[in-house]
Protein backbone atom coordinates (compact mmCIF):
# COMPACT_ATOMS: atom_id res chain seq x y z
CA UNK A 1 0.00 0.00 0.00
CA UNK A 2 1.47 3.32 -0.81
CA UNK A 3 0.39 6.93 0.14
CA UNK A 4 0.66 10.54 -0.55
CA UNK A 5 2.45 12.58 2.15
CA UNK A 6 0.76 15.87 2.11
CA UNK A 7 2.48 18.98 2.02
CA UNK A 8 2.35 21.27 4.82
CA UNK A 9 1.46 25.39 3.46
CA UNK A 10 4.44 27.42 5.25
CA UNK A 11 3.65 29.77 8.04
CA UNK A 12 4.74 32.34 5.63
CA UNK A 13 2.16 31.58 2.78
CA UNK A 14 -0.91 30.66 5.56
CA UNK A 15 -0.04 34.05 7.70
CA UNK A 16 -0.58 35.17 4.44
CA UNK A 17 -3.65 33.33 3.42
CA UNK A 18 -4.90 34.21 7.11
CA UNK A 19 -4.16 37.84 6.35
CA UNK A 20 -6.02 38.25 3.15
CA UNK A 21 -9.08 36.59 4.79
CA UNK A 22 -9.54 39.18 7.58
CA UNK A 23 -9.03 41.70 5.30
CA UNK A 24 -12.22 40.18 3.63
CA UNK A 25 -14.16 40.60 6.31
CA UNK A 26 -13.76 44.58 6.26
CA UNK A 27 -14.32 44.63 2.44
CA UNK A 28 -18.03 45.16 2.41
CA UNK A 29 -18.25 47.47 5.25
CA UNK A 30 -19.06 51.07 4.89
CA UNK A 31 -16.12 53.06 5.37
CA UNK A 32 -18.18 56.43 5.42
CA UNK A 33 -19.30 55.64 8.98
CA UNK A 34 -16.77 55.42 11.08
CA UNK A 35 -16.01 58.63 13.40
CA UNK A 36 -13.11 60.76 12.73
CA UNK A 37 -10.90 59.45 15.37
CA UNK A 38 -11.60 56.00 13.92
CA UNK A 39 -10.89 56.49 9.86
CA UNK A 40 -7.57 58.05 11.74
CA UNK A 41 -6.96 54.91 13.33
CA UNK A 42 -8.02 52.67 10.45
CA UNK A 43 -5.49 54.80 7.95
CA UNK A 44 -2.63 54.38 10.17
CA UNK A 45 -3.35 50.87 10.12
CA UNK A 46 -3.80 50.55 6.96
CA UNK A 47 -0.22 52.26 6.63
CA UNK A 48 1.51 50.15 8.83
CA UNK A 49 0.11 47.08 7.33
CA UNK A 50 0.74 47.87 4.08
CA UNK A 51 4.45 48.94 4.88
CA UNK A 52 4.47 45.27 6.45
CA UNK A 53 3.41 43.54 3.82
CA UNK A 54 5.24 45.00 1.11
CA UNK A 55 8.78 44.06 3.31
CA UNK A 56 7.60 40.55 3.27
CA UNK A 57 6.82 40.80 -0.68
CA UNK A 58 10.54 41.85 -0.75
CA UNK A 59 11.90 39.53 1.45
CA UNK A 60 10.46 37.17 -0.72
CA UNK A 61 11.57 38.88 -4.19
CA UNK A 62 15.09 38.80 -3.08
CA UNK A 63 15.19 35.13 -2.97
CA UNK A 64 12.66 33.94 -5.92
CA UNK A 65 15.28 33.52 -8.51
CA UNK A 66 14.60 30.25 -8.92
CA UNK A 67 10.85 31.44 -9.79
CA UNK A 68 12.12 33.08 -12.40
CA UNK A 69 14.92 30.41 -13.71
CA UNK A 70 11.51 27.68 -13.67
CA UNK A 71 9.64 29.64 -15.81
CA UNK A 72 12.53 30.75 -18.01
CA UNK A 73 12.08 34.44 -17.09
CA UNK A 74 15.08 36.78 -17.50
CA UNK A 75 14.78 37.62 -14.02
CA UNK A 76 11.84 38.00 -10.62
CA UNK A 77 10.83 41.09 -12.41
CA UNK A 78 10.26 39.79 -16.02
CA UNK A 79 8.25 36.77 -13.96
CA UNK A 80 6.45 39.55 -12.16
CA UNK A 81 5.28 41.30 -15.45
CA UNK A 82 4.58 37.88 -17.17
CA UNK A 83 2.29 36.36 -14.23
CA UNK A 84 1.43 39.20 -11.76
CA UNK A 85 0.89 41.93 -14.66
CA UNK A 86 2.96 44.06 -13.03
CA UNK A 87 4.93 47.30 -14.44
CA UNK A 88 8.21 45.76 -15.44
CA UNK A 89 9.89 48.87 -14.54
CA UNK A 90 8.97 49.11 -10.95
CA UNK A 91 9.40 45.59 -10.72
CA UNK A 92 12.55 46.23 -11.66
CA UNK A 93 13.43 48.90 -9.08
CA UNK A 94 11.28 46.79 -6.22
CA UNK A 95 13.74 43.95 -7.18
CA UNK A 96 17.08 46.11 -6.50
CA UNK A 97 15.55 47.54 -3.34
CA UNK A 98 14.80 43.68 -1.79
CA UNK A 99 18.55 42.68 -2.37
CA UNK A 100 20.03 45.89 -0.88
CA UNK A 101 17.58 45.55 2.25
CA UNK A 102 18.30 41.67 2.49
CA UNK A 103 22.10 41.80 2.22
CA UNK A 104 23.44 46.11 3.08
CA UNK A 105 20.50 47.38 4.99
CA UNK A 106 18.94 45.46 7.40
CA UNK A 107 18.13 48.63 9.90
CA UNK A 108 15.90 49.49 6.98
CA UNK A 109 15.00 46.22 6.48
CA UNK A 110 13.36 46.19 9.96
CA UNK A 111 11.81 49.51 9.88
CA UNK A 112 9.99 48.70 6.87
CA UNK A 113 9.26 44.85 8.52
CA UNK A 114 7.80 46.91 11.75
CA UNK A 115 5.51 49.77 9.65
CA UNK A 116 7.94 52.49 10.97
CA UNK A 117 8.92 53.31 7.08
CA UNK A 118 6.98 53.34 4.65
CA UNK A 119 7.72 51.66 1.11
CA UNK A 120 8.61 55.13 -0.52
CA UNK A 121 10.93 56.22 2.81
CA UNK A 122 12.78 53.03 2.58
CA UNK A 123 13.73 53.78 -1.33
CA UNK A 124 14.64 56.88 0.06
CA UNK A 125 16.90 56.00 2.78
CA UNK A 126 18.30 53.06 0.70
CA UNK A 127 19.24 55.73 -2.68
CA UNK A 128 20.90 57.79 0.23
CA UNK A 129 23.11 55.10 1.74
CA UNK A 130 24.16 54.18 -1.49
CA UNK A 131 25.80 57.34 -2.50
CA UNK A 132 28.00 57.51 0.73
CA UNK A 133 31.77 56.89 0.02
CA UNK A 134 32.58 53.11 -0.37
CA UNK A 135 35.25 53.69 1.95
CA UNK A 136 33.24 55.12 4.66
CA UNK A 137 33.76 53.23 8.25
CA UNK A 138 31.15 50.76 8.66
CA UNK A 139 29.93 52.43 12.02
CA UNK A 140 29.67 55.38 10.47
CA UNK A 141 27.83 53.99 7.76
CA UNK A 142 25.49 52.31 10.59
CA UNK A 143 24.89 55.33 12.24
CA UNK A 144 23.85 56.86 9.19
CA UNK A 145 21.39 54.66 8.55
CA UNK A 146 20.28 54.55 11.79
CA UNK A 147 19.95 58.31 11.91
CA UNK A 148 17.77 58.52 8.46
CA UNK A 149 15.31 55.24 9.56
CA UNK A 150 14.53 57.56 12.75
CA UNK A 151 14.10 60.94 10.47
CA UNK A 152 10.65 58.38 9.26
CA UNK A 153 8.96 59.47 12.04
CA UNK A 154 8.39 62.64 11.45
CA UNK A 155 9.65 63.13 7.58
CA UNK A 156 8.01 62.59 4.21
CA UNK A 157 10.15 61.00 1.21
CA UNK A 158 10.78 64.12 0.18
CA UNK A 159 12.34 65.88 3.20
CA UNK A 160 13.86 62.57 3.81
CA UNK A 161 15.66 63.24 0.38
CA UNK A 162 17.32 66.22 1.61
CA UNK A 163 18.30 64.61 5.07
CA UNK A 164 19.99 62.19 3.39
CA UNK A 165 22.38 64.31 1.16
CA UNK A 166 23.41 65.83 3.81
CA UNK A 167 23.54 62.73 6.35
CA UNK A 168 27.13 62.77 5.86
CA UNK A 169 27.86 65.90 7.76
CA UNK A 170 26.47 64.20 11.01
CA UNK A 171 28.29 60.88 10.74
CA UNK A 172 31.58 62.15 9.20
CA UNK A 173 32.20 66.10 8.96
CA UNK A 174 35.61 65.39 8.31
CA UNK A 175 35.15 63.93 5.07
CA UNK A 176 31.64 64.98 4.25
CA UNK A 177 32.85 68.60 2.46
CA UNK A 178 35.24 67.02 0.28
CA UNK A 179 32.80 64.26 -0.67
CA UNK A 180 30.28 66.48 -1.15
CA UNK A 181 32.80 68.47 -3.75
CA UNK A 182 33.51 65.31 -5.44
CA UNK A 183 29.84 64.46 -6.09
CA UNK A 184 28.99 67.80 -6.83
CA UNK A 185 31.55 67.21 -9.81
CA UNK A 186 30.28 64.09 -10.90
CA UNK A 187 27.16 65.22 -11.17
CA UNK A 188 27.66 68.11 -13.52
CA UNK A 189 30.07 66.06 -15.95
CA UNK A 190 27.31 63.81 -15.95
CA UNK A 191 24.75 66.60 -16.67
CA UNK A 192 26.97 67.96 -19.17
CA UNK A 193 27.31 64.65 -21.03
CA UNK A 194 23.37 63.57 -20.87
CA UNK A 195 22.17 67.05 -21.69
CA UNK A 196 20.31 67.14 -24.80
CA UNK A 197 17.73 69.46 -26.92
CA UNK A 198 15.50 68.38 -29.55
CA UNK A 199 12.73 70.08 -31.98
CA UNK A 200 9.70 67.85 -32.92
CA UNK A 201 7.13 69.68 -35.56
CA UNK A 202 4.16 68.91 -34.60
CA UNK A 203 2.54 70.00 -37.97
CA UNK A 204 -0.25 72.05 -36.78
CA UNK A 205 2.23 75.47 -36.52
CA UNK A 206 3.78 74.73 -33.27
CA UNK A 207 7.01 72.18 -32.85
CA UNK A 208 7.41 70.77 -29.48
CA UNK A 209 10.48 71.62 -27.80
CA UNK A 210 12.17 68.79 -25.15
CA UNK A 211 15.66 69.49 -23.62
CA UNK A 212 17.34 67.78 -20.72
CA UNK A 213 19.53 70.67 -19.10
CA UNK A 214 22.39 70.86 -16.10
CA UNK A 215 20.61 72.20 -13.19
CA UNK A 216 22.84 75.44 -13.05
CA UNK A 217 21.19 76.10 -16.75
CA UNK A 218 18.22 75.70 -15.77
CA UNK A 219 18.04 77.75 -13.32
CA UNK A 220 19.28 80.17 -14.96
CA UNK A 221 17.01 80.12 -17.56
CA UNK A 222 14.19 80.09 -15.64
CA UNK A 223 15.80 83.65 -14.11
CA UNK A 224 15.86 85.36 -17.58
CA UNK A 225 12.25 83.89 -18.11
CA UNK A 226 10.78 85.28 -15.14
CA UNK A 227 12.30 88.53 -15.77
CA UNK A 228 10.21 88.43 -18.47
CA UNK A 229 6.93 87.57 -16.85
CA UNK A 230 4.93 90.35 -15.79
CA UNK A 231 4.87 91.21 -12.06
CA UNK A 232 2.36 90.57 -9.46
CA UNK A 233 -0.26 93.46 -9.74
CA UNK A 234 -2.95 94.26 -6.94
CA UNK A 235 -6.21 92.23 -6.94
CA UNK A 236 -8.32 93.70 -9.54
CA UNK A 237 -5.83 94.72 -11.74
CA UNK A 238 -6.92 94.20 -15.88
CA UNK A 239 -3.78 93.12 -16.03
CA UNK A 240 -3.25 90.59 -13.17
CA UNK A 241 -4.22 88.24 -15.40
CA UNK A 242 -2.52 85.08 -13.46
CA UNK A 243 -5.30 83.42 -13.01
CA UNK A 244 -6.06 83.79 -16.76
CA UNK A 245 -3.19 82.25 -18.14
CA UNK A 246 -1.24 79.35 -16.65
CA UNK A 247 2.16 79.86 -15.89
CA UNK A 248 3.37 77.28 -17.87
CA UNK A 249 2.21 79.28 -21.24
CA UNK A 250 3.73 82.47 -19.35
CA UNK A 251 6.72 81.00 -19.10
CA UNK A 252 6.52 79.77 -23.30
CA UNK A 253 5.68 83.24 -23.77
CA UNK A 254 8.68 84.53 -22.17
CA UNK A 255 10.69 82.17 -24.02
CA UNK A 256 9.95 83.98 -27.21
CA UNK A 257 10.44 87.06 -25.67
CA UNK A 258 13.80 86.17 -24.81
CA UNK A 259 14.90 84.67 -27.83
CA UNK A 260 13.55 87.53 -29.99
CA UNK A 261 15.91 90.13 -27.59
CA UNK A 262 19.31 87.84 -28.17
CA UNK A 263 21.24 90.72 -29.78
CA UNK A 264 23.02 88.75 -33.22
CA UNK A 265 25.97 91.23 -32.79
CA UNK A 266 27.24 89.06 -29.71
CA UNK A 267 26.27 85.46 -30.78
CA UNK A 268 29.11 83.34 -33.16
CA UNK A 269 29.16 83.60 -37.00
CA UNK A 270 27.12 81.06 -38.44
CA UNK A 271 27.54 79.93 -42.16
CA UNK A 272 29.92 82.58 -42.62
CA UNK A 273 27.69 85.57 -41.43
CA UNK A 274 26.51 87.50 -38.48
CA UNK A 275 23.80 84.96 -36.90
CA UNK A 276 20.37 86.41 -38.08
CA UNK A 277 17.22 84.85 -38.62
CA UNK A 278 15.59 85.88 -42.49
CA UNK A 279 11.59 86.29 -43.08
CA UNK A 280 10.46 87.06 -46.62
CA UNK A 281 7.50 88.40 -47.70
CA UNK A 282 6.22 90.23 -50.39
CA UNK A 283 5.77 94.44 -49.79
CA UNK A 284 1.31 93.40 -51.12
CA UNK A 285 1.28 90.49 -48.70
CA UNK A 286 2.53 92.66 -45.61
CA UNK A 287 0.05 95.62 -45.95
CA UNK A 288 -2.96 93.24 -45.73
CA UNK A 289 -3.91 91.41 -43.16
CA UNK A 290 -4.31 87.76 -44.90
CA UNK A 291 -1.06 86.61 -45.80
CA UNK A 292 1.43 84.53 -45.43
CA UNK A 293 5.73 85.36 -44.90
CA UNK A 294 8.27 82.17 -44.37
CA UNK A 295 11.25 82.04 -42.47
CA UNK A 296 13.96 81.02 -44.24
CA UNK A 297 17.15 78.33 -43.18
CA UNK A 298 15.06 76.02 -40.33
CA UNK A 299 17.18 72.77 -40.06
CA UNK A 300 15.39 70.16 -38.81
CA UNK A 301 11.85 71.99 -39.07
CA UNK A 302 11.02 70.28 -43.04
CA UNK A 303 12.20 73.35 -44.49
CA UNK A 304 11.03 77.15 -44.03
CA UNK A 305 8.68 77.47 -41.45
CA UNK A 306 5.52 80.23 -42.22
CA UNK A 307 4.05 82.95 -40.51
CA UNK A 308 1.10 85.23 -40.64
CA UNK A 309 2.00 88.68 -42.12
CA UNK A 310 1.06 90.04 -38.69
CA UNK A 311 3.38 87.74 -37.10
CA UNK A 312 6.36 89.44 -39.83
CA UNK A 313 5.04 92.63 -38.96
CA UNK A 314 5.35 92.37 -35.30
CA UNK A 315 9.27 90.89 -35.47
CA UNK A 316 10.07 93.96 -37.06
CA UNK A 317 9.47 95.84 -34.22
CA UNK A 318 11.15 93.75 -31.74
CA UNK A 319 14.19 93.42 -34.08
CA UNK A 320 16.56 91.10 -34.32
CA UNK A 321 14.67 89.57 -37.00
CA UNK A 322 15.63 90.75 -40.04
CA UNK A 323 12.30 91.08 -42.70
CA UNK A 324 13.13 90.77 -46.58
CA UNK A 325 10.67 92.35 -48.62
CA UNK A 326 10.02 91.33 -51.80
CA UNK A 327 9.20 93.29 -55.04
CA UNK A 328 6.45 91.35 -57.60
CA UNK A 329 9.58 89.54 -59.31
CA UNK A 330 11.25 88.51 -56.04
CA UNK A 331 13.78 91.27 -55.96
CA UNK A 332 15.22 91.93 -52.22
CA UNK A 333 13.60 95.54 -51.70
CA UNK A 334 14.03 96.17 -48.43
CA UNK A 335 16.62 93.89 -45.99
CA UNK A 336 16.03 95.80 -42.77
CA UNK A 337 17.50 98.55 -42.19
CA UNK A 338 19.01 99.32 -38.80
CA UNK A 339 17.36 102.72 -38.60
CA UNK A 340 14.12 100.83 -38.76
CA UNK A 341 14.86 99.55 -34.57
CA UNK A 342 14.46 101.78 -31.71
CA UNK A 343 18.27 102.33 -30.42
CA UNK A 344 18.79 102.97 -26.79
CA UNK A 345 18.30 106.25 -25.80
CA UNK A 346 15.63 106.48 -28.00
CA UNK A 347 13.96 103.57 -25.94
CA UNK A 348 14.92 105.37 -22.58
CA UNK A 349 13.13 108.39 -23.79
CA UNK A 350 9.86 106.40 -24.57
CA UNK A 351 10.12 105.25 -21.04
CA UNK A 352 10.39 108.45 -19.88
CA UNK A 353 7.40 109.74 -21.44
CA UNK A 354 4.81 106.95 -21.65
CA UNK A 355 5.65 105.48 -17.98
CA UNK A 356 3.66 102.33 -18.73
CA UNK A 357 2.23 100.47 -21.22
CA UNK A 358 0.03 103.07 -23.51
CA UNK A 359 -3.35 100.24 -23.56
CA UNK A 360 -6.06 101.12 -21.87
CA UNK A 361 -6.17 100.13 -18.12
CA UNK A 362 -3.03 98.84 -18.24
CA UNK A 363 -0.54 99.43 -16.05
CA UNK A 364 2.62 97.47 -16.91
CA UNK A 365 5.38 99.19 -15.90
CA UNK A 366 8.15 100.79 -19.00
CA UNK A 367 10.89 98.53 -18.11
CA UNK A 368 8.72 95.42 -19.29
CA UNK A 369 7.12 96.87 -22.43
CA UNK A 370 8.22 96.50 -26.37
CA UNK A 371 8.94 99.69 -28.47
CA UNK A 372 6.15 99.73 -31.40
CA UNK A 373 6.14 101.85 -34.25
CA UNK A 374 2.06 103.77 -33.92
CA UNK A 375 2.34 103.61 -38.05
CA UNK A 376 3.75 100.25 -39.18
CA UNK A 377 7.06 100.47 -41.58
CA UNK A 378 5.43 99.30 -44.46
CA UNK A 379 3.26 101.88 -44.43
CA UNK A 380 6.28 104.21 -44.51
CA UNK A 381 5.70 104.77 -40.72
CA UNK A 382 9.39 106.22 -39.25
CA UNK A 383 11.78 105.22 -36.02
CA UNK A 384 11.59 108.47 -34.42
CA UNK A 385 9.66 109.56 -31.16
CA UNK A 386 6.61 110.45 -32.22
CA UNK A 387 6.05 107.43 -34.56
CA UNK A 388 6.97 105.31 -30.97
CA UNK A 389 4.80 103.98 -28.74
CA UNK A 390 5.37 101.45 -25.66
CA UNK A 391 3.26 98.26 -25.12
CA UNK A 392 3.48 95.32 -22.91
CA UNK A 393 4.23 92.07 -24.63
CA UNK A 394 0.33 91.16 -24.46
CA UNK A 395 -0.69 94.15 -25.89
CA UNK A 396 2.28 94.74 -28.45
CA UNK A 397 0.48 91.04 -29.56
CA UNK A 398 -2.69 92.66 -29.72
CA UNK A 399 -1.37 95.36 -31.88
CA UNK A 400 -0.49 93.24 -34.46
CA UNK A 401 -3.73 90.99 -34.22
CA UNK A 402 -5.91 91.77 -37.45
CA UNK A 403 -8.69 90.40 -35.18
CA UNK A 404 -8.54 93.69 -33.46
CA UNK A 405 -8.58 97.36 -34.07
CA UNK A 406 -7.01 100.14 -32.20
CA UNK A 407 -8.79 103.66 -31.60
CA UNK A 408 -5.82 105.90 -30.18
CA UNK A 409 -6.99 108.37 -27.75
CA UNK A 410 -6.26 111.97 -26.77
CA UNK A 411 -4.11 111.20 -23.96
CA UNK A 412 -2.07 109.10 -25.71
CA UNK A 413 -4.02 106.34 -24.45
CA UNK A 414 -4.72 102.83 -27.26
CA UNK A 415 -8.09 101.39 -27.16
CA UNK A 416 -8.23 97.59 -28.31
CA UNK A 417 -11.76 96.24 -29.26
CA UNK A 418 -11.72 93.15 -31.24
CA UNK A 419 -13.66 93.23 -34.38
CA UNK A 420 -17.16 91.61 -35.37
């Protein structure tokens, strides 16, 4: 006579079993009716347990290679993604973080085992300890670690994060400054090598622009973009209009601002020539309102890019853009003159008279306004004083809208009111 011996569940895989059954029980109950102090209670619980059972989950991870060898699966991850339908990637990243807590961080380990750090805190702490000199003491590095798993008390991942890039001036100021110079140094040659910019048209007249920049850049292009913002105004203000437009467009808007002030005196010589940026259009097409003007030599944009007439008429004012007009046979008329630009003191003196923007109700101060010419050059207006008049960037927009006409005032004073 032969038998079967059966095979006992582990106390692992029935605690679990066990576990998922009393969670059943609460499943079906109305959450809404518990008292405050009790959904309080219930979400810490619910915390703690869930910090609990994902240390277990990596406990387990960190030792299921041979899951992943029986199925053939490239590693737990790829098994994870296969059978579980999990996100590869953060499979992935879970699988890294069970083998440091199981072999370099048990303190961690422990904290996360207990539900005194959460899932996100233990990445945290774990990143941290990993960037600490390889030949830092161990009890130093022990202390460090111990140090950061007690900051989970009272910190979120994020101010965590900061703790822990600076952990090393608590468990070893005598190396931390120099360390900290050594990683600072890394970090911008890596910057400098991953940093990358890159135009995608999108075919509906914008092309999306995605760039990976060193922080130092970026922060100091977001500097010369703010200063391009418009300032804070007092509630009420027709021009506070923050609220109107979010600052992520503000910010675009800036961008163009900025790029259409670059002065091509300063920048290098490109193809032989003073760096400038060509539009053509024909002297008919830029006295009406319904036309069309290209910009010419726009690598990687599928050739020249077009604008509205408007558009042409309104990058003459800023300068720096340099308009060709073109006769009925394509002859070069007119290749922008420099005289056609407010210079300097001429701009000073427009500040000095019009104070602010010249719309109606608006009351953006001189320093942040464009120079406009009140009769447009291709009507044979002139760059003088009285042919000058200063408008805020959203008005100067305005100004060359054809959606909108402008009634000028006796004070000096431009009235917009859009057209029927």
């Amino acid at each position: 006579m032969t038998g079967t011996t059966a095979v006992r569940p582990h106390p692992i895989t029935d605690a679990l079993a066990t576990a998922r059954e009393a969670l059943r029980e609460g499943r079906d109950l109305q959450a809404m009716f518990l008292t405050t102090e009790q959904k309080e209670t219930a979400l810490r619980h619910a915390a703690a347990l869930e910090a609990e059972a994902a240390a277990l989950r990596l406990r387990i991870t960190a030792v299921a290679g041979d899951v992943a060898e029986a199925t053939a699966c490239r590693d737990v991850a790829a098994w994870q993604s296969t059978r579980l339908q999990a996100d590869v990637r953060k499979a992935r990243a879970d699988e890294r973080l069970a083998h440091a807590l199981d072999t370099t961080c048990p303190i961690v380990a422990d904290a996360l085992a207990a539900g005194r750090a959460s899932l996100d805190q233990a990445r945290v702490v774990v990143d941290a300890l990993g960037a600490l000199p390889t030949d830092l003491p161990v009890e130093s590095r022990e202390r460090a670690e111990a140090d950061l798993v007690a900051f989970c008390s009272a910190h979120p991942p994020g101010e965590l994060k900061i703790l822990g890039k600076s952990i090393l001036d608590h468990v070893a100021p005598e190396i931390a400054e120099e360390t900290e110079a050594r990683r600072l140094l890394d970090e911008e040659a890596s910057a400098w090598k991953r940093a990358k910019l890159e135009f995608r048209p999108q075919g509906d007249g914008t092309t999306r622009l995605s760039a990976l920049l060193p922080d130092a850049t970026a922060a100091r292009l977001r500097t010369y973009l703010e200063a391009f913002t418009s300032p804070r105004g007092k509630t009420g203000d027709p021009v506070d209009d923050g609220k109107r437009i979010p600052y992520s467009r503000k910010l675009a808007h800036a961008f163009v601002h900025l790029l259409e002030r670059l002065d091509p005196a300063r920048l290098p010589e490109h193809g032989g020539d003073a760096t400038t940026v060509i539009v053509t259009v024909g002297l008919e097409q830029l006295k009406t309102e319904l036309a069309a003007a290209t910009l010419l030599d726009q690598p990687g944009l599928e050739g020249a890019a077009n604008l509205s007439a408007a558009q042409a008429r309104r990058l003459a004012c800023t300068a720096k853009i340099i308009p060709a007009v073109l006769g009925t046979h394509s002859e070069v008329l007119d290749l922008g003159r420099a005289d056609r630009l407010f210079r300097p003191p001429q701009r000073r003196a427009l500040r000095l008279r019009d104070r602010h923007c010249r719309a109606e109700g608006c009351s953006i101060p001189a320093t942040w306004c464009e120079a406009h010419h009140s009769d447009p050059w291709a009507q044979g207006g002139r760059t003088d004083l009285a042919d000058g008049v200063l408008l805020c960037s959203f008005h100067h927009h305005r100004a060359h809208d054809p959606a909108y006409q402008v009634e000028k005032l006796p004070d000096r004073t431009w009235r917009f009111v859009r057209k029927r």
